[in-house]
PDB file of N, CA and C in Angstrom:
ATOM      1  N   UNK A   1      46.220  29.804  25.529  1.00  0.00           N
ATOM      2  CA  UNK A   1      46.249  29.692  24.089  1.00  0.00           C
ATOM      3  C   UNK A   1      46.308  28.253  23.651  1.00  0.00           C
ATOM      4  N   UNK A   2      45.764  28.065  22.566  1.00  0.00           N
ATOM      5  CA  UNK A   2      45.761  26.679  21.982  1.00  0.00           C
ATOM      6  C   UNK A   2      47.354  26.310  21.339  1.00  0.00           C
ATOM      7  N   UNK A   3      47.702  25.238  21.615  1.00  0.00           N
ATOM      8  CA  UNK A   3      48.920  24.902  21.027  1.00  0.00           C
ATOM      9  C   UNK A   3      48.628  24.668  19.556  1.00  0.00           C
ATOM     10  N   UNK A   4      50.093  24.711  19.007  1.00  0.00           N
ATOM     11  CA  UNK A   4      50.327  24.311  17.791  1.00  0.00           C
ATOM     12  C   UNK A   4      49.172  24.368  16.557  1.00  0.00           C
ATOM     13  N   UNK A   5      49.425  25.811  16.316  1.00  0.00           N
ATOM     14  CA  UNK A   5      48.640  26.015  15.660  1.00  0.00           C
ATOM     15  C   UNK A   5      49.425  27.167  14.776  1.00  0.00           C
ATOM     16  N   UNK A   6      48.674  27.215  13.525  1.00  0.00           N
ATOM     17  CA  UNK A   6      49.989  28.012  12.033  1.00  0.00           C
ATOM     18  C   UNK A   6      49.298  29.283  12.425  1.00  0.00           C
ATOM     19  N   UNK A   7      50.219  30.527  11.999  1.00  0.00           N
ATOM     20  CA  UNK A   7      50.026  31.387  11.997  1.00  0.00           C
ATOM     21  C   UNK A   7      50.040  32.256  10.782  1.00  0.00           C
ATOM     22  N   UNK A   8      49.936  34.064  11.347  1.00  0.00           N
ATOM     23  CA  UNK A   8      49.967  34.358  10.229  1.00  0.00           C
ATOM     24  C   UNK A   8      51.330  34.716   9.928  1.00  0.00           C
ATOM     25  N   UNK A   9      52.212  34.117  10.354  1.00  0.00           N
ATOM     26  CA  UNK A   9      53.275  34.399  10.355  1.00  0.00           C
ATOM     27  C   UNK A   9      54.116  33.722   9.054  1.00  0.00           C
ATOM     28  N   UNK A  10      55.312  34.031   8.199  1.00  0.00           N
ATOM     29  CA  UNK A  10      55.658  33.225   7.415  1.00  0.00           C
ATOM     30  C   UNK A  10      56.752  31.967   8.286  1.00  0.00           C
ATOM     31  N   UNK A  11      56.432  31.060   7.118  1.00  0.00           N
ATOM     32  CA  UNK A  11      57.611  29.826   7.466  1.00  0.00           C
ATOM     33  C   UNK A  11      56.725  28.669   8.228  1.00  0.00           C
ATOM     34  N   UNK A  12      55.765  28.700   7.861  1.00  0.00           N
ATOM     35  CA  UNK A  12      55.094  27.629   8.443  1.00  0.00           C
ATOM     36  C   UNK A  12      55.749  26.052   8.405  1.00  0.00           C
ATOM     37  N   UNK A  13      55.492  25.391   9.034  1.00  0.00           N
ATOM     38  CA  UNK A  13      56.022  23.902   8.329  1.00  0.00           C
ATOM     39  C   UNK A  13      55.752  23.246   7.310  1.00  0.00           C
ATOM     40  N   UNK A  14      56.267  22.018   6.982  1.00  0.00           N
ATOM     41  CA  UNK A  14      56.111  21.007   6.039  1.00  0.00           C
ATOM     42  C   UNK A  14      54.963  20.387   6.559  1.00  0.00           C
ATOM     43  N   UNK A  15      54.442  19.837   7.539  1.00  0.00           N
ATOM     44  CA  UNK A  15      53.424  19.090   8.322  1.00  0.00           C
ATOM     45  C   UNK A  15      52.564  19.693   8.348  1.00  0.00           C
ATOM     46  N   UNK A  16      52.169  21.167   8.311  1.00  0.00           N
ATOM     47  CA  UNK A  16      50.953  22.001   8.292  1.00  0.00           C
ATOM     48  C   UNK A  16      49.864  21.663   7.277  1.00  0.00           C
ATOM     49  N   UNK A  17      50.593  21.998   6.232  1.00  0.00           N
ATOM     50  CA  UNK A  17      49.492  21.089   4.797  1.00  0.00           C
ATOM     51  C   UNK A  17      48.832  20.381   5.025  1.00  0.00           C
ATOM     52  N   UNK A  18      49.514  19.331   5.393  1.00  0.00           N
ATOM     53  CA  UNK A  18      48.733  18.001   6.142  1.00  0.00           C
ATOM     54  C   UNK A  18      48.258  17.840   6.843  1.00  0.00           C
ATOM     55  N   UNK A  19      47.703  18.673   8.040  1.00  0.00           N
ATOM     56  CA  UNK A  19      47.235  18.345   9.285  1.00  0.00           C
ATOM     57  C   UNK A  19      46.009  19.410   8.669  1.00  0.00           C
ATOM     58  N   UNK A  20      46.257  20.610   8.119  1.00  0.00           N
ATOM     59  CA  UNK A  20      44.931  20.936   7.844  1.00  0.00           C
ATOM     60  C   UNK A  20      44.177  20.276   6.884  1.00  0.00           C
ATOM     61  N   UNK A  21      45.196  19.379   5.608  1.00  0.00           N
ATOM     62  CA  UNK A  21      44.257  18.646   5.003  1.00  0.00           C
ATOM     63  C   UNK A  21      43.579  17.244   5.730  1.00  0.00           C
ATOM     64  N   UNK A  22      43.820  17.324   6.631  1.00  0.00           N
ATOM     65  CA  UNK A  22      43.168  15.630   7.522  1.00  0.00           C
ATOM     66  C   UNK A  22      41.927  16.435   8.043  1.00  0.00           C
ATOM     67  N   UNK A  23      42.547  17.600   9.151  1.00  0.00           N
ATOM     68  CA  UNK A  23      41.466  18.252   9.656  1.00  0.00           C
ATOM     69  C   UNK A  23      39.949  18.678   8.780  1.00  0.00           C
ATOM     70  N   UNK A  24      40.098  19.565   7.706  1.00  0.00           N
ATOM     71  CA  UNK A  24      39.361  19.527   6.662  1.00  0.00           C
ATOM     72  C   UNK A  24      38.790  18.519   6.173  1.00  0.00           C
ATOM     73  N   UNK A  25      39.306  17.050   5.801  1.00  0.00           N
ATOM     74  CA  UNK A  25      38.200  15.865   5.048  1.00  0.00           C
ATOM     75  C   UNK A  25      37.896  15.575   6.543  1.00  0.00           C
ATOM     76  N   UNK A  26      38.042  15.646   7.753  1.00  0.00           N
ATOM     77  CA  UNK A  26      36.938  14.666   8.936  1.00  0.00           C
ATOM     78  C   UNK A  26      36.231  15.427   9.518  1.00  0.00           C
ATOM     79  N   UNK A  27      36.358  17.214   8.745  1.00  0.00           N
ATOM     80  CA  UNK A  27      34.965  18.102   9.189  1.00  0.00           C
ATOM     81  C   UNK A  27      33.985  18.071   7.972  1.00  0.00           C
ATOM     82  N   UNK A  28      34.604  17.654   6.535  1.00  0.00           N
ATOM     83  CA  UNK A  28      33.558  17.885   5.421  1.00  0.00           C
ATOM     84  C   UNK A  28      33.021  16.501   5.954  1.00  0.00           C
ATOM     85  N   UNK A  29      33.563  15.303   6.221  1.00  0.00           N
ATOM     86  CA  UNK A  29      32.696  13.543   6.577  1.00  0.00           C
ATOM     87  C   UNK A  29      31.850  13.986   7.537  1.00  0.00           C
ATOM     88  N   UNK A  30      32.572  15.135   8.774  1.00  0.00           N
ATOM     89  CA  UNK A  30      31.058  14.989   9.756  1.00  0.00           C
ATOM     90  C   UNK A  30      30.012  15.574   9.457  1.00  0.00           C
ATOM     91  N   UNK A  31      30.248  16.986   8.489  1.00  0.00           N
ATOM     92  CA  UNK A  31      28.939  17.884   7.796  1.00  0.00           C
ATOM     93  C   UNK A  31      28.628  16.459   7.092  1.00  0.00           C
ATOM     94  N   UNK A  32      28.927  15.761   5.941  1.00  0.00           N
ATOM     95  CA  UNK A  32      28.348  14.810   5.487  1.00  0.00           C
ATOM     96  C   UNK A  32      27.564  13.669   6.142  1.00  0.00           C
ATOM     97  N   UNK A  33      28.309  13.479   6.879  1.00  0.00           N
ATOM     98  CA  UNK A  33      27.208  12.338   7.832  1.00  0.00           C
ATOM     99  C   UNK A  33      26.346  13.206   8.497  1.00  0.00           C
ATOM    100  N   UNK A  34      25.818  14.284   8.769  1.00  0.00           N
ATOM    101  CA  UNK A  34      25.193  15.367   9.585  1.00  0.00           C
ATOM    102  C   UNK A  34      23.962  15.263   8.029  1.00  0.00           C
ATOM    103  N   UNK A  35      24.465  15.417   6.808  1.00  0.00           N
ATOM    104  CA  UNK A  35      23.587  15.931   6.280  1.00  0.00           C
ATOM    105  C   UNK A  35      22.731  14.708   5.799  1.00  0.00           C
ATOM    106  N   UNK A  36      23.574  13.403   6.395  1.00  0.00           N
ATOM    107  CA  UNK A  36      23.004  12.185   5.726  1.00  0.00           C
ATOM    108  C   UNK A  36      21.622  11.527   6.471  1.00  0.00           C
ATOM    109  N   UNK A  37      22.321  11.988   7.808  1.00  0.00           N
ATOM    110  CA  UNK A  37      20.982  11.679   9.294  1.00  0.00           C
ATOM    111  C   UNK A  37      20.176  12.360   8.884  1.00  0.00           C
ATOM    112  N   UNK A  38      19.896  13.695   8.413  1.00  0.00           N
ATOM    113  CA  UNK A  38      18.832  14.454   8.422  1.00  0.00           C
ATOM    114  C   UNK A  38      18.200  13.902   7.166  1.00  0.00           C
ATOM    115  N   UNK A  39      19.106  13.277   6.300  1.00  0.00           N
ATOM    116  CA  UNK A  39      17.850  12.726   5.062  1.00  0.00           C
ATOM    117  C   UNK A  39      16.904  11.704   5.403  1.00  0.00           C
ATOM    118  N   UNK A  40      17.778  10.801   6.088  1.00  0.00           N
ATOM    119  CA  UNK A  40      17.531   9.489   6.465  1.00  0.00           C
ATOM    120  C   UNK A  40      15.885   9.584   7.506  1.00  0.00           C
ATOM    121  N   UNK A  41      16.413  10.382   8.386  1.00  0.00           N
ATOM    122  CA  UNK A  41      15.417  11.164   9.702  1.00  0.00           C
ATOM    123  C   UNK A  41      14.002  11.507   8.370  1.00  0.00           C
ATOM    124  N   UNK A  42      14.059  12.212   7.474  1.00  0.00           N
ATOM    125  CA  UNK A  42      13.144  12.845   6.999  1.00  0.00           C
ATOM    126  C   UNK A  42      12.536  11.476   5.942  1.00  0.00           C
ATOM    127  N   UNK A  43      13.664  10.878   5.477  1.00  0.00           N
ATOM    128  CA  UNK A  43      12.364   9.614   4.903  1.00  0.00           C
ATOM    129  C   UNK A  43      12.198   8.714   5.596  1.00  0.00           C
ATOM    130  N   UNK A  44      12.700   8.602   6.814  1.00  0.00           N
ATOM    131  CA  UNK A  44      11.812   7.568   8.128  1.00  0.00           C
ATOM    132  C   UNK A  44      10.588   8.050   8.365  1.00  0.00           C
ATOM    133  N   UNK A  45      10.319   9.442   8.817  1.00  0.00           N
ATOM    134  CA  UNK A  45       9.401  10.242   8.997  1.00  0.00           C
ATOM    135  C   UNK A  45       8.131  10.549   8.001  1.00  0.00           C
ATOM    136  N   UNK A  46       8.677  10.154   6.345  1.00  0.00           N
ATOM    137  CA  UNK A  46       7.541  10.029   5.526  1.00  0.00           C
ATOM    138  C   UNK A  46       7.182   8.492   5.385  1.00  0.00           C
ATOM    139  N   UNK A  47       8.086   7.409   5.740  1.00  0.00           N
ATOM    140  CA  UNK A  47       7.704   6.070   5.253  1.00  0.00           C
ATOM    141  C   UNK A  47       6.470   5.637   6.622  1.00  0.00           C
ATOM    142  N   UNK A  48       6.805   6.778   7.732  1.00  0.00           N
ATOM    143  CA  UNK A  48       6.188   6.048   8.884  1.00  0.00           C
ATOM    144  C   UNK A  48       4.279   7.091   8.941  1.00  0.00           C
ATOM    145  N   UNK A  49       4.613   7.912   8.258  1.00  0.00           N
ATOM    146  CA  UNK A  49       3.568   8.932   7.900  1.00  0.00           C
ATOM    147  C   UNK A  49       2.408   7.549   7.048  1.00  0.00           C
ATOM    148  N   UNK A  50       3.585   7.281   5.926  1.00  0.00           N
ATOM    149  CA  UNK A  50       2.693   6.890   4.614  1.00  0.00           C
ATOM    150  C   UNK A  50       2.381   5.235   5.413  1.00  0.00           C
ATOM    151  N   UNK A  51       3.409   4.195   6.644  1.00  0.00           N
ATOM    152  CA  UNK A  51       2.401   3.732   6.481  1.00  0.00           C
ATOM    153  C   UNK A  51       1.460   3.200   7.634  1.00  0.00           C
ATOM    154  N   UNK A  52       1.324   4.782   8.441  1.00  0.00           N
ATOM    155  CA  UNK A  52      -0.087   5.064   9.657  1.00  0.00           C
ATOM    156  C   UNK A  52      -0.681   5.316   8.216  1.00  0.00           C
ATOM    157  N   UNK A  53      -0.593   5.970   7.507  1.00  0.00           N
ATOM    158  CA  UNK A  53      -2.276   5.612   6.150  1.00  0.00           C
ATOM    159  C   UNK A  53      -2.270   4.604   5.651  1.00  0.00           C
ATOM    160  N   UNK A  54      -1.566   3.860   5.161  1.00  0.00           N
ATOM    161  CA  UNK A  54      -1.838   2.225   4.893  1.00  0.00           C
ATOM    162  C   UNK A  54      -2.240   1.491   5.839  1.00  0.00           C
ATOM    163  N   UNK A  55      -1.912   1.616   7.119  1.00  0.00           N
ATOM    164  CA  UNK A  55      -2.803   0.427   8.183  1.00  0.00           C
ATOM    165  C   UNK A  55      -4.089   1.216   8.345  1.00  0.00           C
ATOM    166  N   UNK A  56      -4.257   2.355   8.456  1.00  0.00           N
ATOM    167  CA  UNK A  56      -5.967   3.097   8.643  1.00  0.00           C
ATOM    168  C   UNK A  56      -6.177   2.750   7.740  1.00  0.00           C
ATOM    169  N   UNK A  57      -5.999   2.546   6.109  1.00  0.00           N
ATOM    170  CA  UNK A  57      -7.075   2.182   5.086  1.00  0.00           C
ATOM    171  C   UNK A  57      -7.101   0.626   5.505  1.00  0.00           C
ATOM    172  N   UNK A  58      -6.419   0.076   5.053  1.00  0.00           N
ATOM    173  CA  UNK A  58      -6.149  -1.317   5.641  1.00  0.00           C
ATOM    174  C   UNK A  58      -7.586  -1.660   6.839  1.00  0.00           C
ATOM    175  N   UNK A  59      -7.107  -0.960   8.081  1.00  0.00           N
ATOM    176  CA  UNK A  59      -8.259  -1.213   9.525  1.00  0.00           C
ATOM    177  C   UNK A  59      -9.666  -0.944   8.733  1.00  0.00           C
ATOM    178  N   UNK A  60      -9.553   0.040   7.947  1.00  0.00           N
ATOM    179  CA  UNK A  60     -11.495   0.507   7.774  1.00  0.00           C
ATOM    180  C   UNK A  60     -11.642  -0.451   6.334  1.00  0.00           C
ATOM    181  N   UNK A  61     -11.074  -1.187   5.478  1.00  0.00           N
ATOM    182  CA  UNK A  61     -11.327  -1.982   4.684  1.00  0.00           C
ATOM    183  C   UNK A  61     -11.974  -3.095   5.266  1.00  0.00           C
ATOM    184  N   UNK A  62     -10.757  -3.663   6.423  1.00  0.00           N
ATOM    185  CA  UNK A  62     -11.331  -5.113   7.758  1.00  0.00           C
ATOM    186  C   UNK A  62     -12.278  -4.987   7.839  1.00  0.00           C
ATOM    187  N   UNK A  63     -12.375  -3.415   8.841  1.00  0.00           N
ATOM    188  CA  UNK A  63     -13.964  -3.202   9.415  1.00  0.00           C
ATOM    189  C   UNK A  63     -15.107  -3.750   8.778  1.00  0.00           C
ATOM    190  N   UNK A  64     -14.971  -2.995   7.511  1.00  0.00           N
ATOM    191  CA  UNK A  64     -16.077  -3.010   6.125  1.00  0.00           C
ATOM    192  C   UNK A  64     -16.404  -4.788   5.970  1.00  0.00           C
ATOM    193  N   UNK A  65     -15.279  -5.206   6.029  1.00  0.00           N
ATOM    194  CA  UNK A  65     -15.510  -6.399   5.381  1.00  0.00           C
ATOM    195  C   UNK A  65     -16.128  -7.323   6.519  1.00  0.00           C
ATOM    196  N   UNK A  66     -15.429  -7.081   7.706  1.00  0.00           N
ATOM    197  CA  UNK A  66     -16.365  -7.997   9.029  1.00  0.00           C
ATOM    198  C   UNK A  66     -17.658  -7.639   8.930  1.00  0.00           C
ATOM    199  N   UNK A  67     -17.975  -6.661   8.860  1.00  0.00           N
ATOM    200  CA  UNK A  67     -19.427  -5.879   9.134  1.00  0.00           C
ATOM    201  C   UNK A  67     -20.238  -6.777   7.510  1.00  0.00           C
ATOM    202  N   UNK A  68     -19.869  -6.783   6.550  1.00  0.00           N
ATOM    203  CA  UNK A  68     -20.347  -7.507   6.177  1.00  0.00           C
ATOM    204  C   UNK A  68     -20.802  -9.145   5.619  1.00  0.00           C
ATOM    205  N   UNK A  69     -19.452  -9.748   6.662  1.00  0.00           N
ATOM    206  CA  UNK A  69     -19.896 -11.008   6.726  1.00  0.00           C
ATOM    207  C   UNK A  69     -20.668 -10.994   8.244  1.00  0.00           C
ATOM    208  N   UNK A  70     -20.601 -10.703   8.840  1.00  0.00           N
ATOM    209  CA  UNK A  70     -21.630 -10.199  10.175  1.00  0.00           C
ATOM    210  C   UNK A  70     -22.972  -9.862   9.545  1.00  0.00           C
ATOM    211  N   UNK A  71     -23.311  -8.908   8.588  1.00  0.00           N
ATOM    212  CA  UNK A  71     -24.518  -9.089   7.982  1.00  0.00           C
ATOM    213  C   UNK A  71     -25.153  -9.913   7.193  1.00  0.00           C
ATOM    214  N   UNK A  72     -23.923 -10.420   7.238  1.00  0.00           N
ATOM    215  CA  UNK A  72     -25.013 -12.130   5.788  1.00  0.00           C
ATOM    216  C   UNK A  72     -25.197 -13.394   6.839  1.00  0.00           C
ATOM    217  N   UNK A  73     -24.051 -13.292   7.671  1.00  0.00           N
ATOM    218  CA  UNK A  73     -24.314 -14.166   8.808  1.00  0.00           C
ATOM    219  C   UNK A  73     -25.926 -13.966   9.845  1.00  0.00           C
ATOM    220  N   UNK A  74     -25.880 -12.475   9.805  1.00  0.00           N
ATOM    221  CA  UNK A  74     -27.350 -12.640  10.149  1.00  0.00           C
ATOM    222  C   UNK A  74     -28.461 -12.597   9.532  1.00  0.00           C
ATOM    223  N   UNK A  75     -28.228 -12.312   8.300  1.00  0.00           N
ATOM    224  CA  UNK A  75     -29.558 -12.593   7.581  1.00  0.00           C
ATOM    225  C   UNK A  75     -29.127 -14.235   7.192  1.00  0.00           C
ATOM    226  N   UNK A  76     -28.761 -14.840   6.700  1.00  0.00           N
ATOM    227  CA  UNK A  76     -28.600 -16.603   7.191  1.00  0.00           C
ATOM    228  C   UNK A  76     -29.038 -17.042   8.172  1.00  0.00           C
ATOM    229  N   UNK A  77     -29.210 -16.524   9.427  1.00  0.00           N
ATOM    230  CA  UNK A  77     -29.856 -17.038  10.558  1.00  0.00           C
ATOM    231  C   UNK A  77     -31.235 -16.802  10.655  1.00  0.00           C
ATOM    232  N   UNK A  78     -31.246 -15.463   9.805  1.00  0.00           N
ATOM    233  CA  UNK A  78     -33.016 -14.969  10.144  1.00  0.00           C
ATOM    234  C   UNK A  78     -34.066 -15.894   9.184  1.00  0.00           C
ATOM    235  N   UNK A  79     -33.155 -15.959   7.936  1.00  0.00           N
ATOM    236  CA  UNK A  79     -33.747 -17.206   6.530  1.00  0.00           C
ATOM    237  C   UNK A  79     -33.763 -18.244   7.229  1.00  0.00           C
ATOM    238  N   UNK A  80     -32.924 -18.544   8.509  1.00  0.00           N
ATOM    239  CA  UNK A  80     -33.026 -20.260   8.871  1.00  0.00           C
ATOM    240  C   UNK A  80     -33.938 -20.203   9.233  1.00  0.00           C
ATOM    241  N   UNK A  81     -34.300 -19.304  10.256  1.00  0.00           N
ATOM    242  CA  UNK A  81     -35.433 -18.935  11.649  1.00  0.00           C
ATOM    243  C   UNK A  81     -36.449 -19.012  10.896  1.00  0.00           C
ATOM    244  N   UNK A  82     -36.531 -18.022   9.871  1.00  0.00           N
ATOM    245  CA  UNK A  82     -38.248 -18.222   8.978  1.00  0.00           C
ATOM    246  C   UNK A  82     -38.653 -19.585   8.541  1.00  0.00           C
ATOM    247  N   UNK A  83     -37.362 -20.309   7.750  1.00  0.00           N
ATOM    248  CA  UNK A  83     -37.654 -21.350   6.793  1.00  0.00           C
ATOM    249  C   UNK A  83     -38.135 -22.526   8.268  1.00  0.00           C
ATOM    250  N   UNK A  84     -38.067 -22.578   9.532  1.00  0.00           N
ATOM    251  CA  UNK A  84     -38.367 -23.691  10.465  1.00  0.00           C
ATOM    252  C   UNK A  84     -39.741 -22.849  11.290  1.00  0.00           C
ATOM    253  N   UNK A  85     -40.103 -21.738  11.259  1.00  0.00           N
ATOM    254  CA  UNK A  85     -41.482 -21.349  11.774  1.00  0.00           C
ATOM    255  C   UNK A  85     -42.704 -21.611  10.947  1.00  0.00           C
ATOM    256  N   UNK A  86     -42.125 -20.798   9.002  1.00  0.00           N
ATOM    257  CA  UNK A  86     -43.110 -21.038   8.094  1.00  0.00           C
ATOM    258  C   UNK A  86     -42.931 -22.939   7.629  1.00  0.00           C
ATOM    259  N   UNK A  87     -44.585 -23.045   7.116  1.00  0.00           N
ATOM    260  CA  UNK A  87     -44.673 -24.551   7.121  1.00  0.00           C
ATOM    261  C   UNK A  87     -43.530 -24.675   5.376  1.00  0.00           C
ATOM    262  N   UNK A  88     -43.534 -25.687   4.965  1.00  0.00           N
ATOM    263  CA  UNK A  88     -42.855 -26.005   3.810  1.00  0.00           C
ATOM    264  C   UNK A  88     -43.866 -25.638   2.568  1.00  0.00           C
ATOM    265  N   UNK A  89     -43.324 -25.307   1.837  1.00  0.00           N
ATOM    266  CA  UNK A  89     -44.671 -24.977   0.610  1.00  0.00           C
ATOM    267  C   UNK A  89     -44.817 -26.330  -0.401  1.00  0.00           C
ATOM    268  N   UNK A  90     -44.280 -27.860   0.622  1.00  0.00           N
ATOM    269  CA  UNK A  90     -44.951 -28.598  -0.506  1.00  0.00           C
ATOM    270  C   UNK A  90     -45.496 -29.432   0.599  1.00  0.00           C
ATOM    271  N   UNK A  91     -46.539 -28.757   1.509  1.00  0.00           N
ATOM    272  CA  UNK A  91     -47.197 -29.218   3.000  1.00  0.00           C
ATOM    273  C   UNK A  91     -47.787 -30.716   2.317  1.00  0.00           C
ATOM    274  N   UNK A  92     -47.876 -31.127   3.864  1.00  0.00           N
ATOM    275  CA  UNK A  92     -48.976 -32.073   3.281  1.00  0.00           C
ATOM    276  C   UNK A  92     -50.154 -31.965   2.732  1.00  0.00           C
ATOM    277  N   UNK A  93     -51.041 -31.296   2.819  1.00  0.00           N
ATOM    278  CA  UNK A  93     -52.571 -30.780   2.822  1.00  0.00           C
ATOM    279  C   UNK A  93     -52.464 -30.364   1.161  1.00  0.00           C
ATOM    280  N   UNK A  94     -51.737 -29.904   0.822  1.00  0.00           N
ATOM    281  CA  UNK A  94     -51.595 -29.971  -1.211  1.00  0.00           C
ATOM    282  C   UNK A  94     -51.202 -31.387  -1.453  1.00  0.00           C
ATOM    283  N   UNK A  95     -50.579 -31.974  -1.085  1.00  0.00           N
ATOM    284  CA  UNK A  95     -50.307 -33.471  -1.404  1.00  0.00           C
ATOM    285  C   UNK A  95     -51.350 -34.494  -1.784  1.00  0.00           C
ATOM    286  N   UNK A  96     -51.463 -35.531  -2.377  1.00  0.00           N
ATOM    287  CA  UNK A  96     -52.351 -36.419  -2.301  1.00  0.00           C
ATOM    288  C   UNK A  96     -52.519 -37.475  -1.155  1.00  0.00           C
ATOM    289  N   UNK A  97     -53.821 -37.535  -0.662  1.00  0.00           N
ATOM    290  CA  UNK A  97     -53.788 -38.817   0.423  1.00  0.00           C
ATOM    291  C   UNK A  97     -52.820 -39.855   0.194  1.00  0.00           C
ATOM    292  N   UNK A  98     -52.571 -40.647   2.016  1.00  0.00           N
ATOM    293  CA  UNK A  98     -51.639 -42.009   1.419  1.00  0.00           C
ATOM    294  C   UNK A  98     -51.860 -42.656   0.898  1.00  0.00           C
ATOM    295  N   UNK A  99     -53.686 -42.947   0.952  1.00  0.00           N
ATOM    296  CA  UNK A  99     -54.078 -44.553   0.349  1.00  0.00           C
ATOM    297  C   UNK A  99     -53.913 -44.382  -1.100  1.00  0.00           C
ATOM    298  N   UNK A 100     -54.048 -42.917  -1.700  1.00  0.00           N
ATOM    299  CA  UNK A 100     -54.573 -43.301  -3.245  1.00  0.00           C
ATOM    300  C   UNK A 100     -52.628 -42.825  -3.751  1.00  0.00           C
ATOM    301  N   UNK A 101     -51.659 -42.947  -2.908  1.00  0.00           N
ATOM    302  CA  UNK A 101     -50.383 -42.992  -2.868  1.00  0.00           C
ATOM    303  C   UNK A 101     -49.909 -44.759  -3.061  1.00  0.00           C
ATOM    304  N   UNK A 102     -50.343 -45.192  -2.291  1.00  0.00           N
ATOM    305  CA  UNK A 102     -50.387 -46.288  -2.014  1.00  0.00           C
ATOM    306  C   UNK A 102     -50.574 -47.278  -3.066  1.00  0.00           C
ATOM    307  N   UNK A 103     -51.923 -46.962  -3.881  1.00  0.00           N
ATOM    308  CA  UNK A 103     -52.706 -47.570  -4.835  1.00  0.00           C
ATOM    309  C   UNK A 103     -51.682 -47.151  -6.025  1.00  0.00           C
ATOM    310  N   UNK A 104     -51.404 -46.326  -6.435  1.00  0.00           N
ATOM    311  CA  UNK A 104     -50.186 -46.132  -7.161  1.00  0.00           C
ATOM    312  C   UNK A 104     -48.957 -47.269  -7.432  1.00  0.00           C
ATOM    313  N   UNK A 105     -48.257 -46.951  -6.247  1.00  0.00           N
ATOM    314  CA  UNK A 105     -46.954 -48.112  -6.101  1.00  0.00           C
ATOM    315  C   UNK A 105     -47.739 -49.584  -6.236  1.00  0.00           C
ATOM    316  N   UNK A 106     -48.978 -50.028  -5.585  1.00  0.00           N
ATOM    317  CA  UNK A 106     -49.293 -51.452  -6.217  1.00  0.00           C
ATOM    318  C   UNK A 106     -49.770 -51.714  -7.711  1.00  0.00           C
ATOM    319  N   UNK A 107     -50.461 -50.910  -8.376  1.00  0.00           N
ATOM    320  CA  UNK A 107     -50.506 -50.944  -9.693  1.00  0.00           C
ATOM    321  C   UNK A 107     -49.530 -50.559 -10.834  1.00  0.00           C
ATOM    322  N   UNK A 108     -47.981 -49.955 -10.120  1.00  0.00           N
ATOM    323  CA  UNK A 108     -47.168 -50.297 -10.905  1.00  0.00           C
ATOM    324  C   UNK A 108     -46.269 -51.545 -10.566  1.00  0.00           C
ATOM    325  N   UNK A 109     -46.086 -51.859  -9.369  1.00  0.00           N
ATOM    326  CA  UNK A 109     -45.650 -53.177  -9.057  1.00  0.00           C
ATOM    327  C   UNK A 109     -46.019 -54.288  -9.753  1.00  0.00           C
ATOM    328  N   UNK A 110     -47.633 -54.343 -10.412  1.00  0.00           N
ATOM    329  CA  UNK A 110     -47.868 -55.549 -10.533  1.00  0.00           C
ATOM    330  C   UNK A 110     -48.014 -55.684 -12.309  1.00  0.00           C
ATOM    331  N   UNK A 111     -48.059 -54.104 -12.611  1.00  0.00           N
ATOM    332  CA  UNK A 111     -47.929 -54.884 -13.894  1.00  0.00           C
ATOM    333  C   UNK A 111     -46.478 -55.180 -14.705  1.00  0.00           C
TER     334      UNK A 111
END
């Protein structure tokens, strides 16, 4: 049998009151801290939910955005590539000869 413990008997003690009122507030604190973990547990569990969806939007935003400096980066290279194969569109062959270039700069020189 468990010691010291009230019965149903009359004449209990003076100390009884008290020992069941101690006993009683450090079983309602442990239901309370019991019920506090399980809140705590359940909004860890949504903050860590909500933010695996903030880094996946986050990752496929990156993606998006590398992929399209990756695409201007290569069309920049392909505009370089054309602009050094095709000739310049102010070629020489539309231009005027040197000599009558030439004749120019001395007839404004001299007057």
């Amino acid at each position: 049998m468990s010691g010291n413990l009230p019965g149903s008997t009359a004449g209990a003690g003076s100390g009884e009151f008290h020992r069941y009122r101690n006993l009683r507030r450090k079983e309602l604190l442990r239901l309370q801290k019991i019920d506090e973990d399980a809140e705590r547990e359940e909004r860890d569990k949504e903050f860590s939910e909500r933010a695996r969806i903030w880094k996946e939007k986050e990752e496929a935003r990156t993606a998006k955005r590398a992929d399209k400096r990756k695409r201007k980066r290569g069309n920049r290279q392909q505009r370089k590539a054309q602009r050094t194969k095709e000739p310049h569109p102010t070629s020489s062959s539309e231009s005027e000869p040197e000599d009558t270039k030439e004749d120019t700069k001395e007839t404004t020189t001299t007057t």
